[in-house]
PDB file of N, CA and C in Angstrom:
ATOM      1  N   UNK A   1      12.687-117.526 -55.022  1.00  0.00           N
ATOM      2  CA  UNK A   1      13.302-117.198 -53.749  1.00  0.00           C
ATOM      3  C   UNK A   1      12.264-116.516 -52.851  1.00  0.00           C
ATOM      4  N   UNK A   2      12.140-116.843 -51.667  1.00  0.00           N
ATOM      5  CA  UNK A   2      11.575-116.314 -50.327  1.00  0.00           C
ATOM      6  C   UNK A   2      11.995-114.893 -49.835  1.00  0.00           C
ATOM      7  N   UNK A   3      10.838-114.149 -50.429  1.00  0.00           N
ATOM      8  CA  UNK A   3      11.402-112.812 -49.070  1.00  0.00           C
ATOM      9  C   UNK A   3      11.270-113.445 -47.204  1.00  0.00           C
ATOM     10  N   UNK A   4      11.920-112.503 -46.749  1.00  0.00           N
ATOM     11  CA  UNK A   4      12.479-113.101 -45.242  1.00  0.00           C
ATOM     12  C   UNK A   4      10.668-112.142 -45.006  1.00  0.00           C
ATOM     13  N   UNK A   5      10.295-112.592 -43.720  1.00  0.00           N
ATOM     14  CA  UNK A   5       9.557-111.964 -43.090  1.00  0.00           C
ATOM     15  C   UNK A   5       9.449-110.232 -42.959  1.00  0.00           C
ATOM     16  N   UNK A   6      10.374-110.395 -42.366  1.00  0.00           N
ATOM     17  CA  UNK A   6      11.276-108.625 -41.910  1.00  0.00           C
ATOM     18  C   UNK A   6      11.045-108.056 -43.338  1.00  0.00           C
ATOM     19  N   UNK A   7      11.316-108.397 -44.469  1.00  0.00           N
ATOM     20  CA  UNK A   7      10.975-107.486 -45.688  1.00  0.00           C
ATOM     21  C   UNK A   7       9.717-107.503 -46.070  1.00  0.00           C
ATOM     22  N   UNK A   8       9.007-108.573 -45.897  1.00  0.00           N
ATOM     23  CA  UNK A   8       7.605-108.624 -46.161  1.00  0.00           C
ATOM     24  C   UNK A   8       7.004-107.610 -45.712  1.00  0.00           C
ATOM     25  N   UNK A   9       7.379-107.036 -44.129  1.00  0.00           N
ATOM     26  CA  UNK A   9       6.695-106.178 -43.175  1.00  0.00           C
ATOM     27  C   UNK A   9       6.783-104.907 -43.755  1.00  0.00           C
ATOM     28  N   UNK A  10       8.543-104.778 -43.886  1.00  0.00           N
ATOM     29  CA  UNK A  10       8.872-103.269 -44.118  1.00  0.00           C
ATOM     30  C   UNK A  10       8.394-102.893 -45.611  1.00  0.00           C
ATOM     31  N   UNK A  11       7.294-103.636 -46.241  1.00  0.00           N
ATOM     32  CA  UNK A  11       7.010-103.184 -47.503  1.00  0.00           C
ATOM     33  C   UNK A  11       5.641-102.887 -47.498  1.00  0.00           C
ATOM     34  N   UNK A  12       4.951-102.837 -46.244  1.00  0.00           N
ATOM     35  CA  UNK A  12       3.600-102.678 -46.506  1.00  0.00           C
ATOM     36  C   UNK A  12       3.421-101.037 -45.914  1.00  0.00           C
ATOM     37  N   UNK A  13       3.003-100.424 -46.852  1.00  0.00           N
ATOM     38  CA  UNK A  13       2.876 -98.847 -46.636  1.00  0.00           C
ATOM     39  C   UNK A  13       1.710 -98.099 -45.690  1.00  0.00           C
ATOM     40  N   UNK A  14       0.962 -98.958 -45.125  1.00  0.00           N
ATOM     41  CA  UNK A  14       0.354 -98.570 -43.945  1.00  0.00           C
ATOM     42  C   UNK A  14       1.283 -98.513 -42.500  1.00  0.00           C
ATOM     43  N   UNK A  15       1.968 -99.743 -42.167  1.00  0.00           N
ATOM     44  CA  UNK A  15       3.482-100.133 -41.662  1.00  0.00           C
ATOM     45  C   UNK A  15       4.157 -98.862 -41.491  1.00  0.00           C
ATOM     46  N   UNK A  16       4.276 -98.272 -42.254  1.00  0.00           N
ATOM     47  CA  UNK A  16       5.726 -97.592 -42.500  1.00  0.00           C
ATOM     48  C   UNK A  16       4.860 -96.580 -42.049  1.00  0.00           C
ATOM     49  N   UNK A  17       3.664 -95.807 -42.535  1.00  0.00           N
ATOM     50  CA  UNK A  17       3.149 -94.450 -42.537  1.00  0.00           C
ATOM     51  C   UNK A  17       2.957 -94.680 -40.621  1.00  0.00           C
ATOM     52  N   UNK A  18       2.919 -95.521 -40.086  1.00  0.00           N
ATOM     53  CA  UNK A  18       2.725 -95.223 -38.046  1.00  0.00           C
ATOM     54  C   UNK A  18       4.246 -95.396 -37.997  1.00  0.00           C
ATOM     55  N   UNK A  19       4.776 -95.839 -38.693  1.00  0.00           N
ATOM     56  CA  UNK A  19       6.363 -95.607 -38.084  1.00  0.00           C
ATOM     57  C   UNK A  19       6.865 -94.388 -37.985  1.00  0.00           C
ATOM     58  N   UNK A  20       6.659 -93.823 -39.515  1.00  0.00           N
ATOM     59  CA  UNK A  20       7.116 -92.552 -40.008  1.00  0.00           C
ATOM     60  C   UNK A  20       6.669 -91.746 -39.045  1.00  0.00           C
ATOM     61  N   UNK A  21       5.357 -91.150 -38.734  1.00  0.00           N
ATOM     62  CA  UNK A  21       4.727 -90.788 -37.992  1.00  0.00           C
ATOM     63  C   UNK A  21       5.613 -90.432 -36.718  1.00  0.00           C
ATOM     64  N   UNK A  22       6.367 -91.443 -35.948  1.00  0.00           N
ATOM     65  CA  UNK A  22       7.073 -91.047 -34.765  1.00  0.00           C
ATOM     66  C   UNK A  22       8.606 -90.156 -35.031  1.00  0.00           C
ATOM     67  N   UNK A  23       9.311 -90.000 -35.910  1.00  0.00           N
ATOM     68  CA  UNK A  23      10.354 -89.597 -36.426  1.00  0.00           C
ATOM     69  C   UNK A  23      10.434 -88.458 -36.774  1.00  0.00           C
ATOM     70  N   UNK A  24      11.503 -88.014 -36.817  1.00  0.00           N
ATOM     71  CA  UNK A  24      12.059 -86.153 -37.249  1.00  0.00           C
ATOM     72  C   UNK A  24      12.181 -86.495 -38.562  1.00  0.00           C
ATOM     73  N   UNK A  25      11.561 -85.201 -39.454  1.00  0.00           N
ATOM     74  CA  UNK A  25      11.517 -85.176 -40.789  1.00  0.00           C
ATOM     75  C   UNK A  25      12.901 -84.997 -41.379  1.00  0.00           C
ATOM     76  N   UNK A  26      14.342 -84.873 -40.787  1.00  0.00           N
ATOM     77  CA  UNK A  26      15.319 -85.220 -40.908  1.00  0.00           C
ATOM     78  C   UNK A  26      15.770 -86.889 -41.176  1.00  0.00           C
ATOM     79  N   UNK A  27      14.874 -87.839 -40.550  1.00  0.00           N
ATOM     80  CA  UNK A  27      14.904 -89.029 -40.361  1.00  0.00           C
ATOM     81  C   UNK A  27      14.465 -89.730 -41.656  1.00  0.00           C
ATOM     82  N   UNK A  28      13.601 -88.465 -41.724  1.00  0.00           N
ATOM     83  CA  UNK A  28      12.426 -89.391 -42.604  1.00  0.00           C
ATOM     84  C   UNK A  28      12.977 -88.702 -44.185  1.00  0.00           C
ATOM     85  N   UNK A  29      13.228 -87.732 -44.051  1.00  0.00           N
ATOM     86  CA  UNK A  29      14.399 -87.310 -45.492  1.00  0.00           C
ATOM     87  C   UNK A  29      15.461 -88.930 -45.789  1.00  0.00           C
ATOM     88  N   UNK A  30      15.977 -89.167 -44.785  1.00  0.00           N
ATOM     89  CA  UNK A  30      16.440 -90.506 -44.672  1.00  0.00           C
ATOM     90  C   UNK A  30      16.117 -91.540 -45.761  1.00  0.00           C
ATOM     91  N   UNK A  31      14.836 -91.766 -44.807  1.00  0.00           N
ATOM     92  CA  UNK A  31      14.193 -92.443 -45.407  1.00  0.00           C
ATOM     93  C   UNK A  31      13.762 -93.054 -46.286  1.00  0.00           C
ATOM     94  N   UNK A  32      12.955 -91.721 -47.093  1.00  0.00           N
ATOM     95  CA  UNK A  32      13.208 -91.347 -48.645  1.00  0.00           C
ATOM     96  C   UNK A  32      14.207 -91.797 -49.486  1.00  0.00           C
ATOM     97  N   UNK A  33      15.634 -92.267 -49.106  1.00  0.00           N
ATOM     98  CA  UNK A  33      16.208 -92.795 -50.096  1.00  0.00           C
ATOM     99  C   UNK A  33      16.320 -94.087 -49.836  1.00  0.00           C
ATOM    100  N   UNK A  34      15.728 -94.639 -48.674  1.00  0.00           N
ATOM    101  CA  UNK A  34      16.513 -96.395 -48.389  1.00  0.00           C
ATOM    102  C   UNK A  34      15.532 -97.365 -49.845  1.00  0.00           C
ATOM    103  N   UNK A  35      14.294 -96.858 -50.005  1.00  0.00           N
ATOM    104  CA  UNK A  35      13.621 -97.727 -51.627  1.00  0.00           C
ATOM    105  C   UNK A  35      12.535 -97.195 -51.452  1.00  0.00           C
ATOM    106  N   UNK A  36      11.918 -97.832 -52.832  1.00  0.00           N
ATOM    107  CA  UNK A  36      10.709 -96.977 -53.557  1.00  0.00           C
ATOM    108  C   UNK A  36       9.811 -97.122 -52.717  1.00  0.00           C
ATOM    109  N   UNK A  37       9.257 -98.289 -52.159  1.00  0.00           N
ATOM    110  CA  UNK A  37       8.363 -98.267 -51.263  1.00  0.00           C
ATOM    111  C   UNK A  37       8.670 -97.128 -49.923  1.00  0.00           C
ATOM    112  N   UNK A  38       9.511 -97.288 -49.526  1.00  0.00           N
ATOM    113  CA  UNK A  38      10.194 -96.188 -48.227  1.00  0.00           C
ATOM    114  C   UNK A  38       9.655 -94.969 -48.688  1.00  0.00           C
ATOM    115  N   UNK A  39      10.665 -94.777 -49.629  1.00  0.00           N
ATOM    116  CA  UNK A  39      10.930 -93.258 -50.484  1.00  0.00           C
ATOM    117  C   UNK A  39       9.469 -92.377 -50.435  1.00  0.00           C
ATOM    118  N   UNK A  40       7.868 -93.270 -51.163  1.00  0.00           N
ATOM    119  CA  UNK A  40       6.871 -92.581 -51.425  1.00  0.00           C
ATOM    120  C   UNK A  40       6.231 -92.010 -50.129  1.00  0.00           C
ATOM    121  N   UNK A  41       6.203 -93.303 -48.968  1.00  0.00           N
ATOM    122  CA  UNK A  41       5.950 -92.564 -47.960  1.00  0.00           C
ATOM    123  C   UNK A  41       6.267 -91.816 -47.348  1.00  0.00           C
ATOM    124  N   UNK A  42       7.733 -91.920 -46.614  1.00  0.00           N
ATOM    125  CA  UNK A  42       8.473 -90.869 -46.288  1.00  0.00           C
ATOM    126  C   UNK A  42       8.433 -89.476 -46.758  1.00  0.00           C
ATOM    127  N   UNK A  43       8.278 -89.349 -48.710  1.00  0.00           N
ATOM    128  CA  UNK A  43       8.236 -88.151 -48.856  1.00  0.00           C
ATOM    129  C   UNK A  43       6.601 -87.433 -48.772  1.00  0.00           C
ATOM    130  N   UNK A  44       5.419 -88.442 -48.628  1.00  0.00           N
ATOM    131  CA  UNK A  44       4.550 -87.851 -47.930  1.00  0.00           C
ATOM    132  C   UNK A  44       4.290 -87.690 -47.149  1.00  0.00           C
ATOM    133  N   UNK A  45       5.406 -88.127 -46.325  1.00  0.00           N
ATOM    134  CA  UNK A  45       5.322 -87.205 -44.824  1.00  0.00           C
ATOM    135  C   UNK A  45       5.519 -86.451 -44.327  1.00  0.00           C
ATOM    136  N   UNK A  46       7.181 -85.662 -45.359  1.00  0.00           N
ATOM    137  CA  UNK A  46       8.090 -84.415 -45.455  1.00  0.00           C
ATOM    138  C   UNK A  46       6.857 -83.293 -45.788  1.00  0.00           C
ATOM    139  N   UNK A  47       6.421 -83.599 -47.443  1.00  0.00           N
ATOM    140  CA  UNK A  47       5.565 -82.973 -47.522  1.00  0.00           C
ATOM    141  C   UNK A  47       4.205 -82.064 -46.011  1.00  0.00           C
ATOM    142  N   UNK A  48       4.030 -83.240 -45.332  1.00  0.00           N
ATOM    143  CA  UNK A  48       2.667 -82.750 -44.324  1.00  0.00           C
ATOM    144  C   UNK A  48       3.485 -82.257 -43.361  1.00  0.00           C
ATOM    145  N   UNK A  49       4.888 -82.256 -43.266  1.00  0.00           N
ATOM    146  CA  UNK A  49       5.262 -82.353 -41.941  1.00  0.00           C
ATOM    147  C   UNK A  49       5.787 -80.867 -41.837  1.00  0.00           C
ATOM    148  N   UNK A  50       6.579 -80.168 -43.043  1.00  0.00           N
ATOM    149  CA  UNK A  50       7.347 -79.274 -43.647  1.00  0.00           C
ATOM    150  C   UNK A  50       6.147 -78.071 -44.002  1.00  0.00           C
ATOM    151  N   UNK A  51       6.686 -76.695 -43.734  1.00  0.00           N
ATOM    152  CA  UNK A  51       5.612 -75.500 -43.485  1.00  0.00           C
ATOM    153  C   UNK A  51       6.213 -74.741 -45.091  1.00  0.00           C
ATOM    154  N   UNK A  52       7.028 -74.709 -45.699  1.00  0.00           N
ATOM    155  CA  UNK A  52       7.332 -74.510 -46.723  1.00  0.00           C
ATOM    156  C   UNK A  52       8.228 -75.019 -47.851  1.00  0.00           C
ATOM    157  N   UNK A  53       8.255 -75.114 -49.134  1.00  0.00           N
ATOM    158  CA  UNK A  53       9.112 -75.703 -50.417  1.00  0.00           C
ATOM    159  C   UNK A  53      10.491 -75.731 -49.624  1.00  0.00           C
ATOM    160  N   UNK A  54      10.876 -74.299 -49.291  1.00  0.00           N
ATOM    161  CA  UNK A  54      12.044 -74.345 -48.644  1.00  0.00           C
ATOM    162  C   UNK A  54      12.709 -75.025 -47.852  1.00  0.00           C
ATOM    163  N   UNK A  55      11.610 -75.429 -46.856  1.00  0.00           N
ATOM    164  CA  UNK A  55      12.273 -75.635 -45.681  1.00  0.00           C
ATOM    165  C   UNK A  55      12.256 -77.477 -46.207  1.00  0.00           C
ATOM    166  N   UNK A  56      12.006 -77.837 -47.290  1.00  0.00           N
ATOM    167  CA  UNK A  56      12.017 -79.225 -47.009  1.00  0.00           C
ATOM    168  C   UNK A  56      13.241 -79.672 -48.102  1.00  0.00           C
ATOM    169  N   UNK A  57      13.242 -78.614 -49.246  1.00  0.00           N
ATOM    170  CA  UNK A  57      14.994 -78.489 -49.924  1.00  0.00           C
ATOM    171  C   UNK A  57      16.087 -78.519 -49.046  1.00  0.00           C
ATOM    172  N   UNK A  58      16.001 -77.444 -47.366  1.00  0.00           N
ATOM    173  CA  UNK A  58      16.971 -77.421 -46.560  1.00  0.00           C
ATOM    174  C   UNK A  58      16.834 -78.923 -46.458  1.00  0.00           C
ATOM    175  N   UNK A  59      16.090 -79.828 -45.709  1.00  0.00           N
ATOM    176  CA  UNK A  59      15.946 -81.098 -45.390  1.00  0.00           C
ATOM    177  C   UNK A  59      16.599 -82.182 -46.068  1.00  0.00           C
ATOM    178  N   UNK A  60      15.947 -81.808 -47.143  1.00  0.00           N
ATOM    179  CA  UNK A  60      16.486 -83.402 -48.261  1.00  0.00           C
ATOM    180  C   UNK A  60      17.753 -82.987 -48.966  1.00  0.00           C
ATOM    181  N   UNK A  61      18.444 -81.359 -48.454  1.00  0.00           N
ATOM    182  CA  UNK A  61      19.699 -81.137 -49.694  1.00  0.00           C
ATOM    183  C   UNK A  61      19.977 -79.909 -49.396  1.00  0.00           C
ATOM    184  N   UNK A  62      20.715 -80.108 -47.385  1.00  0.00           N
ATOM    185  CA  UNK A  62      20.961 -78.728 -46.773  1.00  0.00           C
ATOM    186  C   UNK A  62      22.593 -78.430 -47.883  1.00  0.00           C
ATOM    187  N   UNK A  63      22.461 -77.198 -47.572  1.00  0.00           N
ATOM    188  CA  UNK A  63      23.622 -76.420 -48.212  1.00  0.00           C
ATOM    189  C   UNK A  63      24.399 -75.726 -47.350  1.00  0.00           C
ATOM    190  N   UNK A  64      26.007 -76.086 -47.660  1.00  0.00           N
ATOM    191  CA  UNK A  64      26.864 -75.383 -46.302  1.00  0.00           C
ATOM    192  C   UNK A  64      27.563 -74.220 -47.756  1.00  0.00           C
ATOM    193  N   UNK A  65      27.784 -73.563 -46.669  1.00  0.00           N
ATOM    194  CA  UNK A  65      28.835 -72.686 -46.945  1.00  0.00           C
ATOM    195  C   UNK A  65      30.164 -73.015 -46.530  1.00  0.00           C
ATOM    196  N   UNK A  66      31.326 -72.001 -47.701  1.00  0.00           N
ATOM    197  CA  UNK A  66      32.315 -72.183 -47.177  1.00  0.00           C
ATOM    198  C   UNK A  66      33.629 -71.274 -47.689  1.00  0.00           C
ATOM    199  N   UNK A  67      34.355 -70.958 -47.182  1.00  0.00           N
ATOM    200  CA  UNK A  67      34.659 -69.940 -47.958  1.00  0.00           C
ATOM    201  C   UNK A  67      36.338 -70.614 -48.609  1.00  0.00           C
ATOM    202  N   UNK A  68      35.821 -69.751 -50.017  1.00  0.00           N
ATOM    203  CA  UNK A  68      37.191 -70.601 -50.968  1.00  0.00           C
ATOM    204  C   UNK A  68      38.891 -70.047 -50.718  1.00  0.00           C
ATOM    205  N   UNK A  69      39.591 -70.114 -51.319  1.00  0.00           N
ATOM    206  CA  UNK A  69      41.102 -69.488 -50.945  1.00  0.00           C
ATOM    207  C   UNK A  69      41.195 -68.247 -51.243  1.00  0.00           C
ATOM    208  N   UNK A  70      39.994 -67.465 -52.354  1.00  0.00           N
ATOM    209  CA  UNK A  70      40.183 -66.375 -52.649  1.00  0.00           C
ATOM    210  C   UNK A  70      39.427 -65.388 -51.530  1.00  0.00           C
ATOM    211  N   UNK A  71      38.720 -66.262 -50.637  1.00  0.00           N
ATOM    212  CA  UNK A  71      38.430 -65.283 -49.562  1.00  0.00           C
ATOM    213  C   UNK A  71      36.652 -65.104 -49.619  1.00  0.00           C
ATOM    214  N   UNK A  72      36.439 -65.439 -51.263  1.00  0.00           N
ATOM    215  CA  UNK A  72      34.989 -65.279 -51.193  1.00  0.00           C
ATOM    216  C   UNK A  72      34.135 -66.554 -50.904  1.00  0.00           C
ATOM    217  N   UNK A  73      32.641 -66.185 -50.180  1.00  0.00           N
ATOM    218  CA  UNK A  73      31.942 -67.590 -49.238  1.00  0.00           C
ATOM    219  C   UNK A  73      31.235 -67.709 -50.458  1.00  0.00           C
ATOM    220  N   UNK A  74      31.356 -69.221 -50.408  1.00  0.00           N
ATOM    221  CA  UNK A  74      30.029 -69.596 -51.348  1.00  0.00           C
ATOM    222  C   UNK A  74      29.474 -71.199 -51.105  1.00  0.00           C
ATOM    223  N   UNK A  75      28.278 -71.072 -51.634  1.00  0.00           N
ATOM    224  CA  UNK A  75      27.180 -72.070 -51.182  1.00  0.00           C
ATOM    225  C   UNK A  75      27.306 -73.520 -52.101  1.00  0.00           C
TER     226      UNK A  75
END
């Protein structure tokens, strides 16, 4: 079977790294899960893009609060 063109493209990881490049590292957290090829770049971009561990956990796996029936908030 024939890959279509359009997938041929979106699999070449130079491609993707000037795409990535224009996007919010919110986007590109995205990203990261659409496939493996996606995924590696994208998350080396979080990595360069992101000023600490933290701030890129908020990114890929923000956490809400909320508070339960007993009154106490939790994460």
């Amino acid at each position: 079977m024939y890959q279509s063109v359009l997938q041929r493209v979106c699999s070449i990881p130079e491609l993707l790294d000037l795409i990535f490049d224009h996007v919010d590292p919110a986007s590109n957290a995205n990203n990261a899960v659409v496939c493996k090829v996606w995924s590696e770049v994208a998350r080396d971009k979080l990595w360069r893009e992101v000023g600490s561990p933290r701030q890129l956990l908020s990114i890929l796996a923000p956490v809400s609060t909320f508070t339960n029936v007993s009154g106490l908030i939790m994460a």
